[in-house]
C-alpha atoms as a PDB file:
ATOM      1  CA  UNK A   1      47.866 -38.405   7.781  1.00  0.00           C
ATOM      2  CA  UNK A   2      49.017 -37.125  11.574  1.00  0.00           C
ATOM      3  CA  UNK A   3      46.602 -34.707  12.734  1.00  0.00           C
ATOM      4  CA  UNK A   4      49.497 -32.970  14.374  1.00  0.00           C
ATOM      5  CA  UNK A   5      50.931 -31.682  10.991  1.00  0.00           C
ATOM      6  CA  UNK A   6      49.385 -28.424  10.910  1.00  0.00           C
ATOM      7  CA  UNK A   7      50.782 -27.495  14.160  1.00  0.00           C
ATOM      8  CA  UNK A   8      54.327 -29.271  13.081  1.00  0.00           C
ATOM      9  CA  UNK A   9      54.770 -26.487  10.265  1.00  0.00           C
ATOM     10  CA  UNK A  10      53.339 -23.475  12.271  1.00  0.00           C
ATOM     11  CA  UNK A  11      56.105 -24.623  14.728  1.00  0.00           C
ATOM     12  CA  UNK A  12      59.260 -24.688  12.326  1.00  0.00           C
ATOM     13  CA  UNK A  13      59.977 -21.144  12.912  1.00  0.00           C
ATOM     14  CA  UNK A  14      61.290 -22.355  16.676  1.00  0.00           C
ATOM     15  CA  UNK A  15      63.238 -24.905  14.734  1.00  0.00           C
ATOM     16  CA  UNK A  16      67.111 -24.466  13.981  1.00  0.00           C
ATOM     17  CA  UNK A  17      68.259 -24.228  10.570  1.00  0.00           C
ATOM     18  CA  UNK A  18      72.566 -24.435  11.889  1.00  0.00           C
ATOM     19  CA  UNK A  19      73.772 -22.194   9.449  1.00  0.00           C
ATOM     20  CA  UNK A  20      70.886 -20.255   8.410  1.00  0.00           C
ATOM     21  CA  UNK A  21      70.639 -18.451  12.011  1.00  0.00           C
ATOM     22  CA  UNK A  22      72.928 -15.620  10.932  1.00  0.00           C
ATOM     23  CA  UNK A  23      72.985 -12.353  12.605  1.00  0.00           C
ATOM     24  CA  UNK A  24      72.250  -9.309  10.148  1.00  0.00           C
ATOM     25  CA  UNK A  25      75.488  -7.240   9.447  1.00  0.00           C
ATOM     26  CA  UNK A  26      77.860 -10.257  10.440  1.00  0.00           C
ATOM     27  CA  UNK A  27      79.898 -11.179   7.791  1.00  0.00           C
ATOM     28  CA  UNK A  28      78.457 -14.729   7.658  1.00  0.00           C
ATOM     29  CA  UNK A  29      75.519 -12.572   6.600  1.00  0.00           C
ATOM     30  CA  UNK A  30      76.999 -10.693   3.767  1.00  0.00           C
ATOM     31  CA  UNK A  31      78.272 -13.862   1.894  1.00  0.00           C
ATOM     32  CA  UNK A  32      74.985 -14.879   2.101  1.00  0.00           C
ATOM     33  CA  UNK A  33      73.436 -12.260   0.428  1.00  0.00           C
ATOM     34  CA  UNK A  34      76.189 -11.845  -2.086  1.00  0.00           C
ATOM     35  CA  UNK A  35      75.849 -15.669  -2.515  1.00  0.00           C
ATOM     36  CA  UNK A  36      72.328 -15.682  -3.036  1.00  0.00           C
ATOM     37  CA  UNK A  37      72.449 -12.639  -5.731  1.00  0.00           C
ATOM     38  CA  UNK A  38      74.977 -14.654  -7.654  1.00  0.00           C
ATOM     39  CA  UNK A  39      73.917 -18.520  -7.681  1.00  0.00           C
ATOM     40  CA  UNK A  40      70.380 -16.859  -8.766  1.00  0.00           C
ATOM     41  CA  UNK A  41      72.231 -15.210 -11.538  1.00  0.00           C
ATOM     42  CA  UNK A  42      74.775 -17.535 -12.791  1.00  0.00           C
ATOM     43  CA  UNK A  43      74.394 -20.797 -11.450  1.00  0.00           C
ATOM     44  CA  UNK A  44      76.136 -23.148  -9.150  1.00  0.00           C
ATOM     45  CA  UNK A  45      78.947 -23.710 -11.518  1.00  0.00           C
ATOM     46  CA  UNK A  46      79.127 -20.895 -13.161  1.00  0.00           C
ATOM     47  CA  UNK A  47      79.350 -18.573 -10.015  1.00  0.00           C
ATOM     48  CA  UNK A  48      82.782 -17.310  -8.638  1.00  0.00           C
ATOM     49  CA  UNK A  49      83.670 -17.430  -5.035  1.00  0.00           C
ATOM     50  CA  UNK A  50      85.853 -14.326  -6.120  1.00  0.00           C
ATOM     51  CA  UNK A  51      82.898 -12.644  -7.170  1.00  0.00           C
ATOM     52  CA  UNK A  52      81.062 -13.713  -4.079  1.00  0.00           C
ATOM     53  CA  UNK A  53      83.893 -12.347  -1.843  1.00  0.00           C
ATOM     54  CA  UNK A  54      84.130  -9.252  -3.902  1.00  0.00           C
ATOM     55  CA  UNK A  55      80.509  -7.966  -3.123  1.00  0.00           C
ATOM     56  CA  UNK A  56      81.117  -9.164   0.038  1.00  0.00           C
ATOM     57  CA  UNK A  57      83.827  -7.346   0.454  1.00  0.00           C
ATOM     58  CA  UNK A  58      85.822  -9.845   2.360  1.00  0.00           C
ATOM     59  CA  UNK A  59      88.757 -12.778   1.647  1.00  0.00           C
ATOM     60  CA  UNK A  60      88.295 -16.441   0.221  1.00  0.00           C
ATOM     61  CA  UNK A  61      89.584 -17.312   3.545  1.00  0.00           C
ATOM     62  CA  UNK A  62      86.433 -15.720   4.840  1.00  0.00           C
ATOM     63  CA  UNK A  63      84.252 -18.945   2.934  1.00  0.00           C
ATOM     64  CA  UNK A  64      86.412 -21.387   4.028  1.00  0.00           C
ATOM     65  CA  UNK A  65      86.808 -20.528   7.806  1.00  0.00           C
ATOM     66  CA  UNK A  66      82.580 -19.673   8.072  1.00  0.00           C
ATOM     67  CA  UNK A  67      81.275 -22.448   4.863  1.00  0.00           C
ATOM     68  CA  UNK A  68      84.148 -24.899   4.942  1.00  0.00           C
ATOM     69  CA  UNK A  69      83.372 -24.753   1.041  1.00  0.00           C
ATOM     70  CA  UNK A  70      81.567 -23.402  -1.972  1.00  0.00           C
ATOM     71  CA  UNK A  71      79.212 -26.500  -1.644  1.00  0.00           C
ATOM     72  CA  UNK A  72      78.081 -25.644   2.070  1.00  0.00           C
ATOM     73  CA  UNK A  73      78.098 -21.704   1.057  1.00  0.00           C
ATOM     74  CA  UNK A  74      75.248 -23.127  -1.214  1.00  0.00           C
ATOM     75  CA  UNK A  75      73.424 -25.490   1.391  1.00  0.00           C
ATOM     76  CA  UNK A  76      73.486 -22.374   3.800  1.00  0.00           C
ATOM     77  CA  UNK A  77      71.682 -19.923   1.143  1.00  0.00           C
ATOM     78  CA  UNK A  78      68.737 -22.584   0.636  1.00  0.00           C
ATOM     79  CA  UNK A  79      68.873 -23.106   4.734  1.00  0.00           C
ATOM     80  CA  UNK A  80      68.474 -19.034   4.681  1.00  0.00           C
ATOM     81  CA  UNK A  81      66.014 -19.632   2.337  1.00  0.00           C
ATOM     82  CA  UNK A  82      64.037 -22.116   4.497  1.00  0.00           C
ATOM     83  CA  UNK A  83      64.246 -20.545   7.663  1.00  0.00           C
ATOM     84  CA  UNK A  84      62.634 -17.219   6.487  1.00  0.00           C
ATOM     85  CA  UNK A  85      59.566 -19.132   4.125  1.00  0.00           C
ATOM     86  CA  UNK A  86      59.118 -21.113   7.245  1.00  0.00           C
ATOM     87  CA  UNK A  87      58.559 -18.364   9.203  1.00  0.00           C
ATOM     88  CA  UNK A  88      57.507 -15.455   7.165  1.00  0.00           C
ATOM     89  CA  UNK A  89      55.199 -15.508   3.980  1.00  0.00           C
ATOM     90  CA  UNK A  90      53.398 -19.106   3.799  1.00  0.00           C
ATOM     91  CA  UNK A  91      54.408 -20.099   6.922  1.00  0.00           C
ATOM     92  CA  UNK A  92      53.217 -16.812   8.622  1.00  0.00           C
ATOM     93  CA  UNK A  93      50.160 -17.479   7.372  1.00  0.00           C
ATOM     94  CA  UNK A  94      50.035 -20.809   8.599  1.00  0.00           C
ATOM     95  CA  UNK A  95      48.634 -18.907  11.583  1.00  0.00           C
ATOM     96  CA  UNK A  96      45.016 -18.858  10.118  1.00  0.00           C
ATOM     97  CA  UNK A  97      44.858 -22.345  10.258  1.00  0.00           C
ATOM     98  CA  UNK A  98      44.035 -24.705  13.498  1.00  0.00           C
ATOM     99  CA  UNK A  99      46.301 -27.078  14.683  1.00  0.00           C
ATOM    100  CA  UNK A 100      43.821 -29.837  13.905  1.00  0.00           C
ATOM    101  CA  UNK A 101      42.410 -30.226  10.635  1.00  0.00           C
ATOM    102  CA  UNK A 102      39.800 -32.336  12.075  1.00  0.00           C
ATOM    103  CA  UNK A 103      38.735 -28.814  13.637  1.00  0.00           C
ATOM    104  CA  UNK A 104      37.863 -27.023  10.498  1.00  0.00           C
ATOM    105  CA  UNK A 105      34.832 -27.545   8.429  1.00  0.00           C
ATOM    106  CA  UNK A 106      35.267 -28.058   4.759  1.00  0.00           C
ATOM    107  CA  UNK A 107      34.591 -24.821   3.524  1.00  0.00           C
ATOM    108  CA  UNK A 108      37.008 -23.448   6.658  1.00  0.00           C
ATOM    109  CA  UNK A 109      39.748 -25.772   5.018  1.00  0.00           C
ATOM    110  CA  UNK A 110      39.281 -24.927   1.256  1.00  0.00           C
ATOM    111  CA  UNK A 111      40.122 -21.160   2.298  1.00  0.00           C
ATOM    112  CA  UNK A 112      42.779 -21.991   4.552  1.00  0.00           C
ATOM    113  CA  UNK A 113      44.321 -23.150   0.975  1.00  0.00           C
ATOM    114  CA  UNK A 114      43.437 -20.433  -0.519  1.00  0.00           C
ATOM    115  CA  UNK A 115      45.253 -18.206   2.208  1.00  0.00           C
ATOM    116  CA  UNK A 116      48.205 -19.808   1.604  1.00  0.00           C
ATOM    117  CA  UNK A 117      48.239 -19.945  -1.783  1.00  0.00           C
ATOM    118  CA  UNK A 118      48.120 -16.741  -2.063  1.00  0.00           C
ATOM    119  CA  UNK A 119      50.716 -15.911   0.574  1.00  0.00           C
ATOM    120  CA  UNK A 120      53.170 -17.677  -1.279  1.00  0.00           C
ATOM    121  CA  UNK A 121      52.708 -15.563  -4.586  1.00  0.00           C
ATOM    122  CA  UNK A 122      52.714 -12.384  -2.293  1.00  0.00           C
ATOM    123  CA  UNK A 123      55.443 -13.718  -0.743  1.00  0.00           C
ATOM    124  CA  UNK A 124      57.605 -14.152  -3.825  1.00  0.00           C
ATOM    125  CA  UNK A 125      56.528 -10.561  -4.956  1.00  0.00           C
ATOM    126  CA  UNK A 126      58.084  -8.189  -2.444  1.00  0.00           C
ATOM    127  CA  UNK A 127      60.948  -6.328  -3.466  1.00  0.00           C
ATOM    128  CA  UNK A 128      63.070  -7.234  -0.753  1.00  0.00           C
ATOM    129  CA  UNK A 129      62.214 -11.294  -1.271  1.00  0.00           C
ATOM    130  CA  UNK A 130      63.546 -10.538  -5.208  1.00  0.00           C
ATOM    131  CA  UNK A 131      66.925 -12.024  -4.454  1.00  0.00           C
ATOM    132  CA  UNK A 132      65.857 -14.777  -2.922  1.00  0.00           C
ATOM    133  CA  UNK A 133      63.293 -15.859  -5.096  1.00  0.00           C
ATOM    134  CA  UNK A 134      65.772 -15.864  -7.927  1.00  0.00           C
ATOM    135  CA  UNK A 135      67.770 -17.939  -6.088  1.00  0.00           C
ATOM    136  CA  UNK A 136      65.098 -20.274  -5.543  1.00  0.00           C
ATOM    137  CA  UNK A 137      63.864 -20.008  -9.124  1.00  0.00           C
ATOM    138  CA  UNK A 138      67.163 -20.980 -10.634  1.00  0.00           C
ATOM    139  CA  UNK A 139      68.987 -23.512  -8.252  1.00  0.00           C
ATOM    140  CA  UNK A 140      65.520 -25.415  -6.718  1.00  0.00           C
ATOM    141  CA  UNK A 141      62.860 -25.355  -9.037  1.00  0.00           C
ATOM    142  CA  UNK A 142      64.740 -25.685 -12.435  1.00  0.00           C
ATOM    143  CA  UNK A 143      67.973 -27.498 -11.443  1.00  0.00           C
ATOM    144  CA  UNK A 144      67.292 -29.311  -8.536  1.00  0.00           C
ATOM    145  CA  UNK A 145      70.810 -29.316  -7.182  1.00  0.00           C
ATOM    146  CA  UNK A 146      69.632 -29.154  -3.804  1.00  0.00           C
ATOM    147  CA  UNK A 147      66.065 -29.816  -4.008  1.00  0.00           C
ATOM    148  CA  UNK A 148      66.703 -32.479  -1.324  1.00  0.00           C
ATOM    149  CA  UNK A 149      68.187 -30.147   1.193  1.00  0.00           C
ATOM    150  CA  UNK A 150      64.831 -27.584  -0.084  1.00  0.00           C
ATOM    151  CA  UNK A 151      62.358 -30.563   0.264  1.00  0.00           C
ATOM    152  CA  UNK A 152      63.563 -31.695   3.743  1.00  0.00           C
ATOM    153  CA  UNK A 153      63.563 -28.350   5.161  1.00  0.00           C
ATOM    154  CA  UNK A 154      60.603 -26.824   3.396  1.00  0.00           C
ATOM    155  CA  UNK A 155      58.274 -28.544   1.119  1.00  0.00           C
ATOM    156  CA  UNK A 156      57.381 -32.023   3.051  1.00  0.00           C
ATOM    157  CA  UNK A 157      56.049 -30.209   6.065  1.00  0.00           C
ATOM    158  CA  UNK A 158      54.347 -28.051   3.862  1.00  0.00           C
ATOM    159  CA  UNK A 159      53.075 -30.937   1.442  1.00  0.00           C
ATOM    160  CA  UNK A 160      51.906 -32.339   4.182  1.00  0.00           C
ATOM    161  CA  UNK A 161      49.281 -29.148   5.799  1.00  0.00           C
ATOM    162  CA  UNK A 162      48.585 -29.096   1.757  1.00  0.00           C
ATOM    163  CA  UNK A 163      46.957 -32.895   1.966  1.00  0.00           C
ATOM    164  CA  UNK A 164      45.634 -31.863   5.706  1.00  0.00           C
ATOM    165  CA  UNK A 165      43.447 -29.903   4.505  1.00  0.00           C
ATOM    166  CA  UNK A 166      42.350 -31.836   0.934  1.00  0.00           C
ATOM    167  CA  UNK A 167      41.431 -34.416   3.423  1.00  0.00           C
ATOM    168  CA  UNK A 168      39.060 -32.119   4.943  1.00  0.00           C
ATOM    169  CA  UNK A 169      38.014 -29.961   2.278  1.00  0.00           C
ATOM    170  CA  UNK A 170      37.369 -32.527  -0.278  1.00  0.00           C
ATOM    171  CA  UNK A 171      36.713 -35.446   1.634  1.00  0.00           C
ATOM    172  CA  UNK A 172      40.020 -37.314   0.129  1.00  0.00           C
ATOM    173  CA  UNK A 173      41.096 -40.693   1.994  1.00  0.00           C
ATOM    174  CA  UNK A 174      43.228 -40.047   4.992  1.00  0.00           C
ATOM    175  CA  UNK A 175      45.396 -43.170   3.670  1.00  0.00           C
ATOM    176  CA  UNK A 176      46.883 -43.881   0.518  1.00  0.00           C
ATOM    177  CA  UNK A 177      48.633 -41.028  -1.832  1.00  0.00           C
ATOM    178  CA  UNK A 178      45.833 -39.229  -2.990  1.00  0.00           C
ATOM    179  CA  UNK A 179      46.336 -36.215  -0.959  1.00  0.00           C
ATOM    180  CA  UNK A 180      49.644 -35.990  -1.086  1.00  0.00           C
ATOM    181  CA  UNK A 181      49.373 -36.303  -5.229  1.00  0.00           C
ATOM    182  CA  UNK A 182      46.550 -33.409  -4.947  1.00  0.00           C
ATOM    183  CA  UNK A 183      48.813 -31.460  -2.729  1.00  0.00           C
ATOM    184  CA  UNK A 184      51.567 -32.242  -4.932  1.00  0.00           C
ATOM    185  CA  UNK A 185      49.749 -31.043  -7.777  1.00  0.00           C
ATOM    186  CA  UNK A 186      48.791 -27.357  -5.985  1.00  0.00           C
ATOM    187  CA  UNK A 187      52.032 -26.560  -5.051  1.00  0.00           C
ATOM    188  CA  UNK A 188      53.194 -27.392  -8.405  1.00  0.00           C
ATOM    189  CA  UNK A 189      50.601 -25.176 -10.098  1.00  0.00           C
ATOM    190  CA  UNK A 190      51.832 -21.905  -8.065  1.00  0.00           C
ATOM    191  CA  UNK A 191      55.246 -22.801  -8.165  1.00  0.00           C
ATOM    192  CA  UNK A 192      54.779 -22.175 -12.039  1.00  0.00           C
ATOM    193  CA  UNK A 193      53.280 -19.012 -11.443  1.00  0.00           C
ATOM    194  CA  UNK A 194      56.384 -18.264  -9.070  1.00  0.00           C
ATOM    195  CA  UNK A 195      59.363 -19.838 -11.566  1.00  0.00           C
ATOM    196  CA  UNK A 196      57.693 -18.514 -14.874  1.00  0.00           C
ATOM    197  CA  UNK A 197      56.528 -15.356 -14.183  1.00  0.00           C
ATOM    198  CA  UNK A 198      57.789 -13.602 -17.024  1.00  0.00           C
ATOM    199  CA  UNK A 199      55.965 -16.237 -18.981  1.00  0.00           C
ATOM    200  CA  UNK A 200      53.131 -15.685 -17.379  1.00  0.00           C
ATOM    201  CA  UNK A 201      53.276 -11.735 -17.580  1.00  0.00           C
ATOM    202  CA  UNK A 202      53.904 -12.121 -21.338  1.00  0.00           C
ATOM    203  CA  UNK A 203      50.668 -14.438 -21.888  1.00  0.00           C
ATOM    204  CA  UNK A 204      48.167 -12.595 -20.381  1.00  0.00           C
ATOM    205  CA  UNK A 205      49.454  -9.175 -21.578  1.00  0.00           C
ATOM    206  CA  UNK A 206      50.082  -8.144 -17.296  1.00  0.00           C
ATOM    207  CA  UNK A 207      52.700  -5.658 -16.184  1.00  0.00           C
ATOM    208  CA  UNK A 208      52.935  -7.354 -12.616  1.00  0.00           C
ATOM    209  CA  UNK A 209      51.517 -10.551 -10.563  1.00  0.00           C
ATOM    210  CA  UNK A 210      51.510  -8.636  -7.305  1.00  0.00           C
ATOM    211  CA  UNK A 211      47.954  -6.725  -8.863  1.00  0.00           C
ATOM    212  CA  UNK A 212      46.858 -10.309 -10.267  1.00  0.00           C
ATOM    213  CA  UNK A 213      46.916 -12.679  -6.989  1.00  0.00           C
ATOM    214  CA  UNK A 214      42.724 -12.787  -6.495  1.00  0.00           C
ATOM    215  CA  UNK A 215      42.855 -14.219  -9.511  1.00  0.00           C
ATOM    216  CA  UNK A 216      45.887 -16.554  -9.685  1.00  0.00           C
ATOM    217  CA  UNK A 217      44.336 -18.010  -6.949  1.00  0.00           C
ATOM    218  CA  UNK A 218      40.424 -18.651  -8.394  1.00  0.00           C
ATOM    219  CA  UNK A 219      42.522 -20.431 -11.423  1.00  0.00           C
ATOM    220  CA  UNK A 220      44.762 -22.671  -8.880  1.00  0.00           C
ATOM    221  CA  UNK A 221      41.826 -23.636  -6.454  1.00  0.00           C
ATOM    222  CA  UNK A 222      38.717 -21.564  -6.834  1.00  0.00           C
ATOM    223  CA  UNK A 223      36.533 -21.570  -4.017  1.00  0.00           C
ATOM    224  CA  UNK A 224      33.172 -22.179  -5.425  1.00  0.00           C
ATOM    225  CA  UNK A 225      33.969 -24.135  -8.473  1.00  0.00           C
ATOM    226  CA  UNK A 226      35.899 -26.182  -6.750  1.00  0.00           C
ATOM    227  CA  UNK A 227      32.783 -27.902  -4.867  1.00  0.00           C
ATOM    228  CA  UNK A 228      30.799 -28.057  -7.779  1.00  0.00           C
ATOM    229  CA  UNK A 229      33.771 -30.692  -8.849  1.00  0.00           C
ATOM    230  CA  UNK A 230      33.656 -32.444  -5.513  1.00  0.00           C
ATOM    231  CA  UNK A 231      29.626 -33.061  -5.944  1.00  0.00           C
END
């Protein structure tokens, strides 16, 4: 595992997304956001460019001359998507953390997790992220339609600070796919709590998540059990 990865992800809000750098009010912009709100709600196939257009308040012609087509329309809401996680939310937060993992003690690392764990369920809680994290919810985490496109822009930089830091807070091997399974397995555990709120909510009786993070994150990687494991 680089030691440079930290620092790669704190870096990709300097990279370019192509189509997700869109200028707020443009009307790039507003097919985006109508695009979003719809493939969240009704799926790839079921969702009309018509529709889109309509809340949009623009012309097909409008998709085809900025998107090309309904399939890059698509690819440019998860590149939206990407380019605002990667620098807002999880990736904001990404600012706790050193460059090195080498640089942090074990303890250091272990809330560094912890940080971003729970910036991610913040994250998806805001009002204004609602949209979005439908969209996500729907078309990445359940269908997988573009979970490439998601995975490449998103989650394999972030998979790989995730196993960073295992290395150094649990003393995992540096080789092999250990950390990357462990990593694999934390980001899976508070994607649930992301994708099945409402499940969630339901089973432990809770009106919101946003009140509830402390102790999402104790039950994804609690800080003190957590070492009594490693010993």
């Amino acid at each position: 595992m680089s030691n440079t990865c930290l620092k790669q992800v704190h870096d990709m809000s300097e990279i370019e997304l192509g189509d997700a750098e869109v200028e707020d009010g443009t009307t790039k912009a507003a097919l985006i956001a109508a695009a979003l709100e719809h493939f969240g709600e009704h799926g790839f196939e079921a969702t009309s460019l018509r529709a889109i257009v309509g809340d949009a308040e623009q012309n097909i012609s409008s998709i085809k001359y900025h998107f090309g087509s309904k399939e890059e329309l698509y690819d440019a809401c998860v590149k939206t998507c990407a380019n605002r996680i990667a620098s807002q939310g999880p990736g904001e937060m990404l600012d706790v953390v050193a460059s090195d993992p080498s640089e942090l003690t074990p303890e250091q690392a272990r809330s560094a997790i912890r940080v971003i764990i729970g910036a991610a369920i913040r994250d998806a809680q805001r009002p204004e992220t609602e949209v979005e994290t439908k969209f996500m919810r729907r078309e990445i985490m359940m269908s997988g339609r573009r979970v490439d496109l998601f995975l490449s822009e998103v989650l394999n930089a972030h998979i790989d600070v995730m196993a960073a830091l295992l290395i150094r807070a649990e003393g995992l091997p540096s080789k092999g796919s250990a950390a990357r399974l462990r990593a694999l397995g934390i980001i899976g555990q508070t994607a649930f709590f992301l994708t099945a709120d409402v499940l969630t909510k339901k089973a432990m009786g809770w009106d919101r998540l946003g009140d509830r993070v402390p102790e999402i994150i104790d039950a994804i990687y609690p800080m003190h059990r957590i070492l009594k494991a490693i010993k």
